[in-house]
C-alpha atoms as a PDB file:
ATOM      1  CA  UNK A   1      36.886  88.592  40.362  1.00  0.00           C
ATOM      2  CA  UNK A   2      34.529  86.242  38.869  1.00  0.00           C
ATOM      3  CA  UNK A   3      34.646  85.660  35.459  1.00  0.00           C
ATOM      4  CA  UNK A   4      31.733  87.334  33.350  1.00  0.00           C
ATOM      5  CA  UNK A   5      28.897  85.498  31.511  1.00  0.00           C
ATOM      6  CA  UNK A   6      28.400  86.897  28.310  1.00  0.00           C
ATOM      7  CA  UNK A   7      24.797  88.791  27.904  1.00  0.00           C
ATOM      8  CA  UNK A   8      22.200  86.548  25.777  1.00  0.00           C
ATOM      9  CA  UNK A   9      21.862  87.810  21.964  1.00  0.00           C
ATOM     10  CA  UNK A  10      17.879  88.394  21.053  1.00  0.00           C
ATOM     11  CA  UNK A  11      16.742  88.872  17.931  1.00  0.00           C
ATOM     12  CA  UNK A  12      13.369  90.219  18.933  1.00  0.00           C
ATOM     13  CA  UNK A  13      12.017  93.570  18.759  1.00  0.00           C
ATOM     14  CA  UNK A  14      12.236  93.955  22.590  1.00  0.00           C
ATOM     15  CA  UNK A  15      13.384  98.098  23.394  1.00  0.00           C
ATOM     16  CA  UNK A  16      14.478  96.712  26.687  1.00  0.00           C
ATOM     17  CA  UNK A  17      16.582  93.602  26.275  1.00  0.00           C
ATOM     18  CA  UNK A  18      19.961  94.779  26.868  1.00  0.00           C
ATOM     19  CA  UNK A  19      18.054  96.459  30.044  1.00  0.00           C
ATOM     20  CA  UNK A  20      16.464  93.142  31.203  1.00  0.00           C
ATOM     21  CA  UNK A  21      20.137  90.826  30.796  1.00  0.00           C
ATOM     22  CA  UNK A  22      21.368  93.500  32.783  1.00  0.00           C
ATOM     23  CA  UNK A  23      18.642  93.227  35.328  1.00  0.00           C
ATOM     24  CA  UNK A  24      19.224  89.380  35.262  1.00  0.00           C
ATOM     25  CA  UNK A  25      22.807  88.984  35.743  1.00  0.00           C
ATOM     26  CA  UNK A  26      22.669  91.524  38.345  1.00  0.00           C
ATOM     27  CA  UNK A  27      20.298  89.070  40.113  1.00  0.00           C
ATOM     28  CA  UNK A  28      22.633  86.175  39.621  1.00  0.00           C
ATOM     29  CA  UNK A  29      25.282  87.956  41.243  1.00  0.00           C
ATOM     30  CA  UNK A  30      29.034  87.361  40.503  1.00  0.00           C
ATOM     31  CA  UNK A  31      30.557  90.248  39.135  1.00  0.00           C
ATOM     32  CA  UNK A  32      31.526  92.869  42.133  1.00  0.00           C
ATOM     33  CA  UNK A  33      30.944  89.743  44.910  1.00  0.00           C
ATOM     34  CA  UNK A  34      30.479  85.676  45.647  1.00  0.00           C
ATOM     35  CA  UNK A  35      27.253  84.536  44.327  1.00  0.00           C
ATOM     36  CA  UNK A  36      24.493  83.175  46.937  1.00  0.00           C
ATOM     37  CA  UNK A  37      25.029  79.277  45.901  1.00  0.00           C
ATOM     38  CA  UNK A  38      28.947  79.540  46.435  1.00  0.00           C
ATOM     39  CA  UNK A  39      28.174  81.964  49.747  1.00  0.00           C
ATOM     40  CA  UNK A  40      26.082  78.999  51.434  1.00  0.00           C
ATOM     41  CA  UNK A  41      27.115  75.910  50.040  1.00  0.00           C
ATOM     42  CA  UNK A  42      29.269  73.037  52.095  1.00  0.00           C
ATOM     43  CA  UNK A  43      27.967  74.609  55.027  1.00  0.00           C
ATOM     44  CA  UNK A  44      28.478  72.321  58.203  1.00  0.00           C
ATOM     45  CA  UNK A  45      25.369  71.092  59.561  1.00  0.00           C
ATOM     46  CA  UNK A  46      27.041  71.832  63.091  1.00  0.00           C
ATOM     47  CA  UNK A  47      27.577  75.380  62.472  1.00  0.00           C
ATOM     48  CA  UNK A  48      24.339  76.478  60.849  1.00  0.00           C
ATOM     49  CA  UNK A  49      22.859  77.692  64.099  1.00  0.00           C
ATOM     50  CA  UNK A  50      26.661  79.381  65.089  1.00  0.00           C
ATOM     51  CA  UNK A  51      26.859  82.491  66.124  1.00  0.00           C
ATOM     52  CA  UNK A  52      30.046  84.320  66.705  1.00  0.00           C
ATOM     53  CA  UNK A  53      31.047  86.565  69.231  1.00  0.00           C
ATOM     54  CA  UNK A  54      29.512  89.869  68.383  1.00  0.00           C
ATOM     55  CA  UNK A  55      27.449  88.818  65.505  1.00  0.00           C
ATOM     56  CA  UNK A  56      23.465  89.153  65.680  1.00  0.00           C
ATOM     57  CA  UNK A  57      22.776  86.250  63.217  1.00  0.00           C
ATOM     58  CA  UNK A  58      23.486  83.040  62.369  1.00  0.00           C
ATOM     59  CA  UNK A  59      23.833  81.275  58.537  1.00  0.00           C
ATOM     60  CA  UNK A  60      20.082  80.185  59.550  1.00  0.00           C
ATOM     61  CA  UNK A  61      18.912  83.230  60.432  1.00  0.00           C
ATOM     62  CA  UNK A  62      20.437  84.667  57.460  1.00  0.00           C
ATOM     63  CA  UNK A  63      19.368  81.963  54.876  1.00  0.00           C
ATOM     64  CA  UNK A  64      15.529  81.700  56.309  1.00  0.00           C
ATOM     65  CA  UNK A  65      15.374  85.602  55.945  1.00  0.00           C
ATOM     66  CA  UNK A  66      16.889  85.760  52.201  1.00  0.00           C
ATOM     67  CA  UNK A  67      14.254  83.125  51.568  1.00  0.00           C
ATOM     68  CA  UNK A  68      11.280  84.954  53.227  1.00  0.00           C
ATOM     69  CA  UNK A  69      12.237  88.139  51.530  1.00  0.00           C
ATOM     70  CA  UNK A  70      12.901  87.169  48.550  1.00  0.00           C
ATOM     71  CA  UNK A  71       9.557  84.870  48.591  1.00  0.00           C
ATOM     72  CA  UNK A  72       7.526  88.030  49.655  1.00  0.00           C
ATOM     73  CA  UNK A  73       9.478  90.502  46.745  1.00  0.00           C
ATOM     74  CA  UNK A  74       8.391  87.868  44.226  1.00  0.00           C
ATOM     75  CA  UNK A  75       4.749  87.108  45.104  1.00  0.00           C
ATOM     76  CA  UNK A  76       4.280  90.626  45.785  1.00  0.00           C
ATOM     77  CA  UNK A  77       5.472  91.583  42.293  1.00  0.00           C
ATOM     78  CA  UNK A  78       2.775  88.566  40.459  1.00  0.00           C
ATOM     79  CA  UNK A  79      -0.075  88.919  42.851  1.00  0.00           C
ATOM     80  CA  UNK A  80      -2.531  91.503  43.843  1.00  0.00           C
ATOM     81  CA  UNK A  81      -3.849  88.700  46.408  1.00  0.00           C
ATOM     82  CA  UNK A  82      -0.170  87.949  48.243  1.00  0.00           C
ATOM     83  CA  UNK A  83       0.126  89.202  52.142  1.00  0.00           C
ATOM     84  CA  UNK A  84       3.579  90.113  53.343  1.00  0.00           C
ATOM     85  CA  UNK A  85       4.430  88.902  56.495  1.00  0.00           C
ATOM     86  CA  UNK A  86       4.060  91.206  59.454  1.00  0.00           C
ATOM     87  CA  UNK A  87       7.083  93.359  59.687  1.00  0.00           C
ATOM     88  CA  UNK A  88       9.663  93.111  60.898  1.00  0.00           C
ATOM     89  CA  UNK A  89       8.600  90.006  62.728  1.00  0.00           C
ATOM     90  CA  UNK A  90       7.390  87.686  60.057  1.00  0.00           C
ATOM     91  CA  UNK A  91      11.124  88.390  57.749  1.00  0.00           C
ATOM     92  CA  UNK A  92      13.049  86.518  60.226  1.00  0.00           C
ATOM     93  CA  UNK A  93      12.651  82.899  61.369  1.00  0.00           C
ATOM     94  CA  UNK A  94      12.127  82.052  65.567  1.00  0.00           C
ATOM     95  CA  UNK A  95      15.095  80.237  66.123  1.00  0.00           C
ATOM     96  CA  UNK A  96      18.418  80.050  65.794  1.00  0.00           C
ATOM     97  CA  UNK A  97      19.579  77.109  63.807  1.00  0.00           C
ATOM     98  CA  UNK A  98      17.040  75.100  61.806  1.00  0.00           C
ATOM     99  CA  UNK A  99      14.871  72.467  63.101  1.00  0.00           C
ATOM    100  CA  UNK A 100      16.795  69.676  60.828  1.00  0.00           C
ATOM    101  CA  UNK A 101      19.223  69.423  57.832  1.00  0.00           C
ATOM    102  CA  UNK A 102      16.099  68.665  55.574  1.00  0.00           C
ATOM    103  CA  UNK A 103      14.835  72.676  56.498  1.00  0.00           C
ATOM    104  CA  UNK A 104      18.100  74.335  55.217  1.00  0.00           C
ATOM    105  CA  UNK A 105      17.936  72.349  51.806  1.00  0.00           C
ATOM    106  CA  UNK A 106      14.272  73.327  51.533  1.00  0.00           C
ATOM    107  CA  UNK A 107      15.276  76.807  51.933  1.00  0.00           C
ATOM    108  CA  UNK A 108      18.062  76.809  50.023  1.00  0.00           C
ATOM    109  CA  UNK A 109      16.258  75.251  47.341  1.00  0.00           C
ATOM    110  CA  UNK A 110      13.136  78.537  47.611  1.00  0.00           C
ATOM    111  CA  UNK A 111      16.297  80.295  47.055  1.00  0.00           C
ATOM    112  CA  UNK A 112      17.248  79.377  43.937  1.00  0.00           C
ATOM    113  CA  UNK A 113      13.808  78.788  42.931  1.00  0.00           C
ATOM    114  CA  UNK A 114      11.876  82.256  43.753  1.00  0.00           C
ATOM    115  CA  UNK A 115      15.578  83.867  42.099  1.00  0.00           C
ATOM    116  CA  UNK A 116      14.245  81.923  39.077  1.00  0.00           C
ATOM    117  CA  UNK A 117      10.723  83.276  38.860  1.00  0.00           C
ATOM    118  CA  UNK A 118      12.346  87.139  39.782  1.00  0.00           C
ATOM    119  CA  UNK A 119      14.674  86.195  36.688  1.00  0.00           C
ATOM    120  CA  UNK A 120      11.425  84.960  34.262  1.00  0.00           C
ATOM    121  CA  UNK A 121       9.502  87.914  34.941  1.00  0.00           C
ATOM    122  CA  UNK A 122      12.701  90.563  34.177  1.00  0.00           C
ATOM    123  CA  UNK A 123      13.729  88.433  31.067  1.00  0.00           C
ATOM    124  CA  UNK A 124      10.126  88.126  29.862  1.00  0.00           C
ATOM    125  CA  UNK A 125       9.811  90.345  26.587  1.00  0.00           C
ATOM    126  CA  UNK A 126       5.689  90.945  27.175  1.00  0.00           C
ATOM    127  CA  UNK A 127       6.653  92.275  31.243  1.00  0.00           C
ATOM    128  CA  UNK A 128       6.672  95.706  31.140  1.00  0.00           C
ATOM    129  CA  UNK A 129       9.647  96.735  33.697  1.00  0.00           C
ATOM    130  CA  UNK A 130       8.284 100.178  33.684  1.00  0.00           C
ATOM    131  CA  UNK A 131       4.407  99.719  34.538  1.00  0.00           C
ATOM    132  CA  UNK A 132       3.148 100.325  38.156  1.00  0.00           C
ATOM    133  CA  UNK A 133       2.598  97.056  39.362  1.00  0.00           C
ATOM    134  CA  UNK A 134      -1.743  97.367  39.448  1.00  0.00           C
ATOM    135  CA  UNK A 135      -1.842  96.197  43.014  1.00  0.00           C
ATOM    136  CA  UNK A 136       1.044  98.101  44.684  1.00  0.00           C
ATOM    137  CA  UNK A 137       2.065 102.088  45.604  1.00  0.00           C
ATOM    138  CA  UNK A 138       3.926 102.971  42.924  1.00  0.00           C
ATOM    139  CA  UNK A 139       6.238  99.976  42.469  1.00  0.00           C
ATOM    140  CA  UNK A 140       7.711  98.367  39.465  1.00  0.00           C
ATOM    141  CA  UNK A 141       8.876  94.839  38.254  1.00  0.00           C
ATOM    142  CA  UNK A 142      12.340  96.734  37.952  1.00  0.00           C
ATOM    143  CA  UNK A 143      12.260  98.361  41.059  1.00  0.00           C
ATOM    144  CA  UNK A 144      11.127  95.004  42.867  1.00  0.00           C
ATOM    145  CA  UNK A 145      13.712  93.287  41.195  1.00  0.00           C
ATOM    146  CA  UNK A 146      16.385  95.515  41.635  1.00  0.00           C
ATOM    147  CA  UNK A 147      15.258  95.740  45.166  1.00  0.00           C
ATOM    148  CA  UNK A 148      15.947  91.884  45.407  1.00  0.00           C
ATOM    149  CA  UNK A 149      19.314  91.676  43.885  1.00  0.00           C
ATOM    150  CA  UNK A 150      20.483  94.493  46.290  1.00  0.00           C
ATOM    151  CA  UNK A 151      18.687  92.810  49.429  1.00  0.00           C
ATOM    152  CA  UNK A 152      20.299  89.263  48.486  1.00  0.00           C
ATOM    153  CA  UNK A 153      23.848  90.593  47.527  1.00  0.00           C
ATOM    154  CA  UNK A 154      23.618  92.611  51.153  1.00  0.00           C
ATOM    155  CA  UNK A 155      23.140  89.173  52.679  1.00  0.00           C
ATOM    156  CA  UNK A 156      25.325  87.026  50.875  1.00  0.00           C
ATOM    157  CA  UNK A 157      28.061  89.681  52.231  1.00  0.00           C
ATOM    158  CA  UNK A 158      26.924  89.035  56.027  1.00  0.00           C
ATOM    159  CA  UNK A 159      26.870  85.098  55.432  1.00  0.00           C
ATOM    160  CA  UNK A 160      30.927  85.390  53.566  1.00  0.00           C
ATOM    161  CA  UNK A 161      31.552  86.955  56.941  1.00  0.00           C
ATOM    162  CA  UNK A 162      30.001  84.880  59.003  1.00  0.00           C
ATOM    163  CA  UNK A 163      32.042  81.930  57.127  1.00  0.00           C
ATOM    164  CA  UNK A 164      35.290  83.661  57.570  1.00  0.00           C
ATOM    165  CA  UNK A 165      34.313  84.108  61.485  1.00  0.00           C
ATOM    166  CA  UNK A 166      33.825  80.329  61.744  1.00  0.00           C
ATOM    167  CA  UNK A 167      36.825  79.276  59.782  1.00  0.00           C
ATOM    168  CA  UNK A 168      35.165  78.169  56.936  1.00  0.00           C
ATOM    169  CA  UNK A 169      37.049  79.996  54.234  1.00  0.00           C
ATOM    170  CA  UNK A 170      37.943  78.905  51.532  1.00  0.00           C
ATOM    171  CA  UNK A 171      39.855  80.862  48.387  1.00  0.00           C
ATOM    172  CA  UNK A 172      37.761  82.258  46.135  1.00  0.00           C
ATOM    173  CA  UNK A 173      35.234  83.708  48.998  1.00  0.00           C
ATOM    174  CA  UNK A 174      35.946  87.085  48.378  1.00  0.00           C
END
């Protein structure tokens, strides 16, 4: 088990902030599995297009679809004028492996970036977590966010497996 980050102290009048370090620890992952950044990183460049026997996906296919996911839960969530990709289509990439070792750092790096933004907008005192989100069908930051931390952890699971089914375990992995 991971050891646990303590929850931020605020001293504003926010109803909601034990609610929203909650919300953002839940997004960083950790406590009941391996976070993403430990569940991708070293990652051989040979073996990013692997696929083991009986799997469906490989880390790419896995990484490329946390990143489009997560990009379109995000964007969604701050703007009435995003388009989601076509479903389910436009959620996973074409290929196999990625075109070079400079696309998986790219995509790692949306990663960790649009998990940022998802982060800001839960943390952010003035965001109400509650509010229908103006351009949407009912959704909510909270719901969108908690809809990303459970799409992300389901993932990170499939990509500890897929290490463990190309020998690249290591202690710790879960």
């Amino acid at each position: 088990m991971v050891a646990k980050r303590p929850l931020r102290k605020r001293s504003t009048g926010d109803p909601h902030h034990a609610l929203r370090d909650h919300v953002r620890e839940l997004l960083r992952g950790g406590h009941a599995h391996l976070v993403f950044k430990d569940a991708i990183a070293d990652w051989p460049v040979a073996l990013r297009g692997a696929k083991p026997a009986g799997q469906p996906f490989t880390p790419w296919r896995l990484l490329e679809h946390i990143r489009i996911s997560q990009w379109d839960i995000v964007e969604f969530t701050q703007s009435a004028k995003h388009v989601s990709p076509e479903w389910p289509a436009g959620y996973w990439p074409p290929g196999d492996a990625p075109p070079d070792a400079v696309a998986w750092d790219k995509s790692v790096a949306q990663v960790e970036r649009d998990l940022r933004a998802m982060e800001g907008l839960v943390t952010d005192a003035k965001m109400d977590l509650f509010g229908r989100i103006p351009h949407g069908t009912g959704q909510t930051v909270l719901r969108e966010a908690l809809l990303l931390a459970d799409h992300n952890s389901y993932h990170v699971g499939q990509l500890v497996l897929l290490r463990r089914l190309l020998g690249l375990y290591r202690e710790g992995d879960g």
